[in-house]
Protein backbone atom coordinates (compact mmCIF):
# COMPACT_ATOMS: atom_id res chain seq x y z
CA UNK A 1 0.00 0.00 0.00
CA UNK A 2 1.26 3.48 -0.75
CA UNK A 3 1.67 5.88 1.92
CA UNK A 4 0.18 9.29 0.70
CA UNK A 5 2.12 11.34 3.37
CA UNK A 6 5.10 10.34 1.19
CA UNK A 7 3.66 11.32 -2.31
CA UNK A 8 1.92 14.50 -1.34
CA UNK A 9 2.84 15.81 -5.06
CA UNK A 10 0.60 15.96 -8.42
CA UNK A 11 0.70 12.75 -10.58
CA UNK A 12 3.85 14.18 -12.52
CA UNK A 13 5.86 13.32 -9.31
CA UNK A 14 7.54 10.36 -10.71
CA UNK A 15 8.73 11.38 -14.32
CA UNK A 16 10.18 14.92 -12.24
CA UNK A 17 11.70 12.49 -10.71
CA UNK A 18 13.19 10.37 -13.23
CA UNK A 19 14.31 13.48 -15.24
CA UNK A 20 16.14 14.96 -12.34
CA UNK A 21 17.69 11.96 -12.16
CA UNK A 22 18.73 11.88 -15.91
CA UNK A 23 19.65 15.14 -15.63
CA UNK A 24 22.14 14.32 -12.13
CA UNK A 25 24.02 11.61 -14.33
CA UNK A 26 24.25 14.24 -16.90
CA UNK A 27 25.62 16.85 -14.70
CA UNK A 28 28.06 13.97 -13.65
CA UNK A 29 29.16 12.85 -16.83
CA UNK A 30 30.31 16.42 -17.48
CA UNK A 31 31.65 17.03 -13.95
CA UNK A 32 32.90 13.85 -12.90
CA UNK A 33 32.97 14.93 -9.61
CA UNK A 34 32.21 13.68 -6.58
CA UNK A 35 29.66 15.75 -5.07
CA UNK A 36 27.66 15.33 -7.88
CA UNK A 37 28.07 11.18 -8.14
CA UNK A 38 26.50 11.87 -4.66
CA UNK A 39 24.14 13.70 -6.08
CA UNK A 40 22.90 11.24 -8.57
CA UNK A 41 23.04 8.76 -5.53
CA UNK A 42 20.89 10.70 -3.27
CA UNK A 43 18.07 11.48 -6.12
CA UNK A 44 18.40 7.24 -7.20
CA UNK A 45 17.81 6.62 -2.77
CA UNK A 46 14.94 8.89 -3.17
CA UNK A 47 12.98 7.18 -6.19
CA UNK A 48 13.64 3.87 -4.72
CA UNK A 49 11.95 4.92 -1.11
CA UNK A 50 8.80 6.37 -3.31
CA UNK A 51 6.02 4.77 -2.46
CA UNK A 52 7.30 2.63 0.91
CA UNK A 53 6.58 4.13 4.19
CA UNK A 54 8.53 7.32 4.99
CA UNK A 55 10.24 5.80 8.01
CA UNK A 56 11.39 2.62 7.08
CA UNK A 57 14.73 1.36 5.15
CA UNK A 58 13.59 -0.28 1.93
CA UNK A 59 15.20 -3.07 0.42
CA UNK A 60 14.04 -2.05 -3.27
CA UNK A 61 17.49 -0.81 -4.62
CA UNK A 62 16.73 -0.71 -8.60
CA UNK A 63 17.80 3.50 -9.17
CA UNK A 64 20.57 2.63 -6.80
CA UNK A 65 21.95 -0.22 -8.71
CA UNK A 66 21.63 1.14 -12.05
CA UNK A 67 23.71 4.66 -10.77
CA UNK A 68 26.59 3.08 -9.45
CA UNK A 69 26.84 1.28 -12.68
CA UNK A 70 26.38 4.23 -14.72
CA UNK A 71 28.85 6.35 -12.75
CA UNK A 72 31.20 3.55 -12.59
CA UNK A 73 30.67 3.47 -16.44
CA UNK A 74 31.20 6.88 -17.18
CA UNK A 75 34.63 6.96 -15.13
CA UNK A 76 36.48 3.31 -16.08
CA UNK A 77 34.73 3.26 -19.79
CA UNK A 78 36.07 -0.31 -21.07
CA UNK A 79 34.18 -2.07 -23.72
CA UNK A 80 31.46 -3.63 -21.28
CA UNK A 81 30.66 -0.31 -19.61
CA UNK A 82 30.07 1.51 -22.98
CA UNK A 83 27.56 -1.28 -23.66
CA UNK A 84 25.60 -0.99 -20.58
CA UNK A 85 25.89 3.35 -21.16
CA UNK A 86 24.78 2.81 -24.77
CA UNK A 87 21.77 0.38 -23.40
CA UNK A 88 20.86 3.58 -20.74
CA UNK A 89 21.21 6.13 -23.61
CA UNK A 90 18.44 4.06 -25.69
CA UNK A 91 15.66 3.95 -22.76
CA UNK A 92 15.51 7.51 -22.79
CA UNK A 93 12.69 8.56 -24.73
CA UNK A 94 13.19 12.56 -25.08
CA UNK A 95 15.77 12.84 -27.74
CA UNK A 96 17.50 16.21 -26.99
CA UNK A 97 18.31 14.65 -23.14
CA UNK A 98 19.37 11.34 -24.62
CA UNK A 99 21.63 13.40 -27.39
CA UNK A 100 23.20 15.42 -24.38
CA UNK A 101 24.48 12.71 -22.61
CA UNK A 102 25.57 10.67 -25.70
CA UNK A 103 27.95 13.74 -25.88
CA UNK A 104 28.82 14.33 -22.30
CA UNK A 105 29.89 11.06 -21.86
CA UNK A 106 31.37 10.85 -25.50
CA UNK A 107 29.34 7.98 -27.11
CA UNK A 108 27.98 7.61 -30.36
CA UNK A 109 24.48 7.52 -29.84
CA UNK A 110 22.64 4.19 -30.25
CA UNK A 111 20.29 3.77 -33.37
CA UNK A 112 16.53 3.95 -32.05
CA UNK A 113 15.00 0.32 -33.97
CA UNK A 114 11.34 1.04 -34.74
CA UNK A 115 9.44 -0.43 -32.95
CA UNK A 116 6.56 -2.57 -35.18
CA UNK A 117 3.27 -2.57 -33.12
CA UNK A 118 1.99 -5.91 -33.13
CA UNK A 119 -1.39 -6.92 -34.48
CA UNK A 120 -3.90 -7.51 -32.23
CA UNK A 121 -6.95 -9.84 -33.23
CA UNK A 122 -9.48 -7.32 -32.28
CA UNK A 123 -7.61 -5.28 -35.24
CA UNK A 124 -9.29 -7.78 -37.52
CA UNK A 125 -12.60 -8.36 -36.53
CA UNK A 126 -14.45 -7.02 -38.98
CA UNK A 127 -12.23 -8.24 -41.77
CA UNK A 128 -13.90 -10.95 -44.43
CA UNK A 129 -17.36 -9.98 -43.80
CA UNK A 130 -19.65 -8.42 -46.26
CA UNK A 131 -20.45 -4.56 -45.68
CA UNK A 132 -23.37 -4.02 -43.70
CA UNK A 133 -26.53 -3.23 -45.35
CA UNK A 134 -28.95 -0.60 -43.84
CA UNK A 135 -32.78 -1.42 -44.87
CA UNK A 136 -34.49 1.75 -45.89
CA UNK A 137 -31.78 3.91 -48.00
């Protein structure tokens, strides 16, 4: 259950908060220093408390995770960690962010595949059937 003391913010909360977030690792790829890393650490900590009680230590560590790879990344950059910065770069949806830090971190940035919606049956139902015929016209 979500504790609403916690998210006493319109519904917009969470993608503020996933921006800042972008935007911390960005100000750390260009940085590199350590107060920001912190930074970036302290925003991740916050999005992975949302939605737990306010009081408690949660165990859900996903933002945390993913940062210390991504600042790790950005600072060793071998081989592997351009793969897993060039996998970040692509689940960024708005373009001009994703094209900043494809530069700030010095990374070609990775070719968007369209994605082909998949056909649904319900796309097809009327499909084969003769057109319908309205009595009276």
């Amino acid at each position: 259950m979500i504790d609403l003391k916690c998210l006493d913010t319109p519904d917009g909360h969470y993608a503020r908060m996933v921006r800042a977030w972008h935007l911390a690792i960005l100000r750390f790829a260009v940085t590199r220093d350590n107060a920001d890393r912190l930074g970036v650490f302290a925003i991740a900590n916050g999005m992975d408390r949302l939605g737990g009680d306010c009081a408690e230590t949660t165990r859900f560590g996903f933002f945390r995770r993913i940062s210390v790879g991504l600042c790790v990344s950005i600072v060793q950059r071998s081989e592997a960690d351009d793969t897993e910065l060039r996998q970040y770069l692509a689940r960024i949806e708005d373009i001009r962010l994703r094209r900043t830090l494809a530069a700030a971190i010095e990374i070609e940035e990775p070719e968007m595949v369209a994605v082909r919606r998949r056909r649904r049956p319900e796309d097809d139902l009327w499909k084969g059937l003769p057109p319908r015929i309205v009595a009276g016209r």
